[in-house]
C-alpha atoms as a PDB file:
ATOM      1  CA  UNK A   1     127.856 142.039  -2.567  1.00  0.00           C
ATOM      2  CA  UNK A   2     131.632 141.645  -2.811  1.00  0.00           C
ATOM      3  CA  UNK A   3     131.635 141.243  -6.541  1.00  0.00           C
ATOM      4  CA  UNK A   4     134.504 142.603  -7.600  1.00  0.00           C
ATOM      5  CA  UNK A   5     136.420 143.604  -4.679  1.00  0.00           C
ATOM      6  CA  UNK A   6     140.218 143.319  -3.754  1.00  0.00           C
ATOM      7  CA  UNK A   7     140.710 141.160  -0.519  1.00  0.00           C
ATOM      8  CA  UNK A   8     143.705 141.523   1.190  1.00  0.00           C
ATOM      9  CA  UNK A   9     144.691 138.620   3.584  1.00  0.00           C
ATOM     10  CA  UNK A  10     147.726 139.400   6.101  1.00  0.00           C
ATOM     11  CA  UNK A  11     149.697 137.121   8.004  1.00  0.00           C
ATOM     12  CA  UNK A  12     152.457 138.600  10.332  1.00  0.00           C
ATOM     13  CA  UNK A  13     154.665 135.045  10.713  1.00  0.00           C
ATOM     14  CA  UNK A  14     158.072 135.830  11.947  1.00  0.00           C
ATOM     15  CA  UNK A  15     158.971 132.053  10.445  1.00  0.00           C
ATOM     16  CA  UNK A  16     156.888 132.295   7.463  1.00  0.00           C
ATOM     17  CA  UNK A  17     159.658 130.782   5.829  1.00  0.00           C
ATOM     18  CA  UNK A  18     161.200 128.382   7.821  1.00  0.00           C
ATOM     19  CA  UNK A  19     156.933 126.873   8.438  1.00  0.00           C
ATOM     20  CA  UNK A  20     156.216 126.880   4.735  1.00  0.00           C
ATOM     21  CA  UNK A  21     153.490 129.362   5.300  1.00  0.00           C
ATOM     22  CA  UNK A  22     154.899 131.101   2.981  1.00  0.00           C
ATOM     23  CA  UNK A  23     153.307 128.589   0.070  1.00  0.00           C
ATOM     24  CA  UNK A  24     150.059 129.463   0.567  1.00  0.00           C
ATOM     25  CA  UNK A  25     150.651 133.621  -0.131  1.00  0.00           C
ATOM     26  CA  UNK A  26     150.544 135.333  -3.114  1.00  0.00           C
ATOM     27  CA  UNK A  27     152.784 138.076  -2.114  1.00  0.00           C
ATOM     28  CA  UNK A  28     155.664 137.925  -0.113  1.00  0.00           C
ATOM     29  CA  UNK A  29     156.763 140.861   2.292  1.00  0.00           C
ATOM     30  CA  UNK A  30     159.881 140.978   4.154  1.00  0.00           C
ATOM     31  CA  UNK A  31     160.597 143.250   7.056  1.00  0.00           C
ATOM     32  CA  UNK A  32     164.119 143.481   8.646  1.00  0.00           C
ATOM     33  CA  UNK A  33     166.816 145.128  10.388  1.00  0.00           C
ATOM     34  CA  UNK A  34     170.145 145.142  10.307  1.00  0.00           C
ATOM     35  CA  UNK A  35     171.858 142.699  12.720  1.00  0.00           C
ATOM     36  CA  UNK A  36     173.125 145.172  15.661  1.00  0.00           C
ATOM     37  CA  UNK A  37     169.453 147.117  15.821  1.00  0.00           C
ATOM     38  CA  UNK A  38     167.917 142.996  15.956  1.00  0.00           C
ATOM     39  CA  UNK A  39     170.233 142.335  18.571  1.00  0.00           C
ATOM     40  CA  UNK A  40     169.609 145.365  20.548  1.00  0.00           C
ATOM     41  CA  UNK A  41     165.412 144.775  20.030  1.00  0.00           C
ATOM     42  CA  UNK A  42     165.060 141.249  20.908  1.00  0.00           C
ATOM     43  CA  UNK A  43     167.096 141.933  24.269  1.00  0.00           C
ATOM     44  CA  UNK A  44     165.217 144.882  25.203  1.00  0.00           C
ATOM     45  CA  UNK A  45     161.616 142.986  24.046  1.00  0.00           C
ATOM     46  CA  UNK A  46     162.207 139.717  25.419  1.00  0.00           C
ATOM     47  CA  UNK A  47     164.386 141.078  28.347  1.00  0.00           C
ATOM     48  CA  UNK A  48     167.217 138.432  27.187  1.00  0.00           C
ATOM     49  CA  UNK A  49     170.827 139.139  27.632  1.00  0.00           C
ATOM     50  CA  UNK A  50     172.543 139.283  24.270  1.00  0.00           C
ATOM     51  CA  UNK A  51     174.144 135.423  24.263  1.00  0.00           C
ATOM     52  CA  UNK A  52     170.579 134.740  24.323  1.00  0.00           C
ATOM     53  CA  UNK A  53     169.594 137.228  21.729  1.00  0.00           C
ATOM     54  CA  UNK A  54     172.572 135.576  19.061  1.00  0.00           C
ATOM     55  CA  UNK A  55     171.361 132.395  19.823  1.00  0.00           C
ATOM     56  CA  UNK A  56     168.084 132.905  18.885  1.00  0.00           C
ATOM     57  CA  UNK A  57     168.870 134.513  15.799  1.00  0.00           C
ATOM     58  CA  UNK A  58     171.185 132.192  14.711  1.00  0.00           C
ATOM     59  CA  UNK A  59     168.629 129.483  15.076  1.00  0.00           C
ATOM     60  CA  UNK A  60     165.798 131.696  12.247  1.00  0.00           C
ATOM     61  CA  UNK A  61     166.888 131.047   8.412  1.00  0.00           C
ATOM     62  CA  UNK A  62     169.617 133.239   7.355  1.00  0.00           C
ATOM     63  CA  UNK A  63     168.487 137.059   6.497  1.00  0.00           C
ATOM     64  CA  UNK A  64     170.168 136.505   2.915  1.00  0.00           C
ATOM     65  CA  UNK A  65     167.943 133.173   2.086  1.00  0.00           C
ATOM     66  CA  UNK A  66     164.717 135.004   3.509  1.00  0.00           C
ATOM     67  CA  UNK A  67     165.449 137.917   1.063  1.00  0.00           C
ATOM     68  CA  UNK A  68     165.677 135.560  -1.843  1.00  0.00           C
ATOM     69  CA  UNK A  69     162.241 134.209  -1.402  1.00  0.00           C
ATOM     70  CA  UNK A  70     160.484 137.349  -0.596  1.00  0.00           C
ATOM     71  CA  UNK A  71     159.147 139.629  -3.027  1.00  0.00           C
ATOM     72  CA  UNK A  72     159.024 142.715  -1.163  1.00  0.00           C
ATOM     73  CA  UNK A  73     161.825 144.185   1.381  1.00  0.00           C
ATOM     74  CA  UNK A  74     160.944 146.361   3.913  1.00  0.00           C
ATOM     75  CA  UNK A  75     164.069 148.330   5.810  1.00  0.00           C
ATOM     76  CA  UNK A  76     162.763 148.692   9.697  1.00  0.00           C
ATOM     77  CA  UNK A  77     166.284 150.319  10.771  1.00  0.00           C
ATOM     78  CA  UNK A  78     165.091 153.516  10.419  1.00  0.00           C
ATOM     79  CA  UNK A  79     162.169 155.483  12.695  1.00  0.00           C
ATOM     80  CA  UNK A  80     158.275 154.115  12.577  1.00  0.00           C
ATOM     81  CA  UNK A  81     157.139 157.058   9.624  1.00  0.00           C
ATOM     82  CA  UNK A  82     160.009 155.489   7.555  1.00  0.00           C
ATOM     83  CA  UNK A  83     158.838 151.773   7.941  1.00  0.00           C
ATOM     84  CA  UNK A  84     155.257 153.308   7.539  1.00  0.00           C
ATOM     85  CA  UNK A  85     155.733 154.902   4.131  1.00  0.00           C
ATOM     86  CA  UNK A  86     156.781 151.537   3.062  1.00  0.00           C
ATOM     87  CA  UNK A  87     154.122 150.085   4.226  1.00  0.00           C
ATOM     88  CA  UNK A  88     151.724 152.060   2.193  1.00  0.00           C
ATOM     89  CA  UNK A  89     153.548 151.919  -0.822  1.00  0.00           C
ATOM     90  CA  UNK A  90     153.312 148.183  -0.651  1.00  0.00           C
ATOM     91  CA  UNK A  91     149.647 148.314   0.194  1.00  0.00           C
ATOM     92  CA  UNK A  92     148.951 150.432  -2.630  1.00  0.00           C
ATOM     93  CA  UNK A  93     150.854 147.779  -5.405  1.00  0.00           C
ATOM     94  CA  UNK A  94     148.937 145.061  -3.555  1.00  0.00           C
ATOM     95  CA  UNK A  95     145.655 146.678  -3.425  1.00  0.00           C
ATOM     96  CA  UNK A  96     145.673 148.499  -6.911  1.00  0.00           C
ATOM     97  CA  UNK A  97     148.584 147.012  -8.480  1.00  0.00           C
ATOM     98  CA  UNK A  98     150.053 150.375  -8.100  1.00  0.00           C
ATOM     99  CA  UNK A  99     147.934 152.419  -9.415  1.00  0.00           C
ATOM    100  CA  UNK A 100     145.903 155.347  -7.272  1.00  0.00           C
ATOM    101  CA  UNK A 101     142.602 154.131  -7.724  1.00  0.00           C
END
């Protein structure tokens, strides 16, 4: 029945990275955000003051070494329709390696 279908398998792991999860995909994805707008998110999502926030950043790999081992970068600094746009792009490449099928 599935003969010949694309599967798509998605794991949203905020430390894919630093668990070695990141071994067992075949496509890497990266979202991120510049510094200030992570700061500002994880204090308003985790209701942390921003000490807390720095800390707990500071504690993930560095952005720089995450970017070097993924194979796709998605820029969340900008509104949800931006990030979204990405999104599908990606999807497409992964899905019909690129190609509007």
């Amino acid at each position: 029945m599935f003969k010949n279908k694309k599967g798509l398998c998605i794991i949203d792991a905020a430390l894919l990275f630093e668990s070695n999860w990141d071994k067992i995909c075949d496509i890497k994805w990266l979202v991120y955000v510049d510094r200030t707008t992570q700061v500002k998110r994880l204090i308003e999502r985790d209701k942390i003051n921003e000490v807390d926030a720095i800390k707990r950043i500071n504690a993930q790999m560095p952005l720089e070494q995450k970017i070097k081992l993924a194979d796709f970068i998605i820029n969340n600094s900008k509104d949800l329709r931006y990030t979204y746009e990405q999104v599908d792009i990606l999807l497409n490449i992964a899905l019909n390696g690129g190609n509007n099928e």
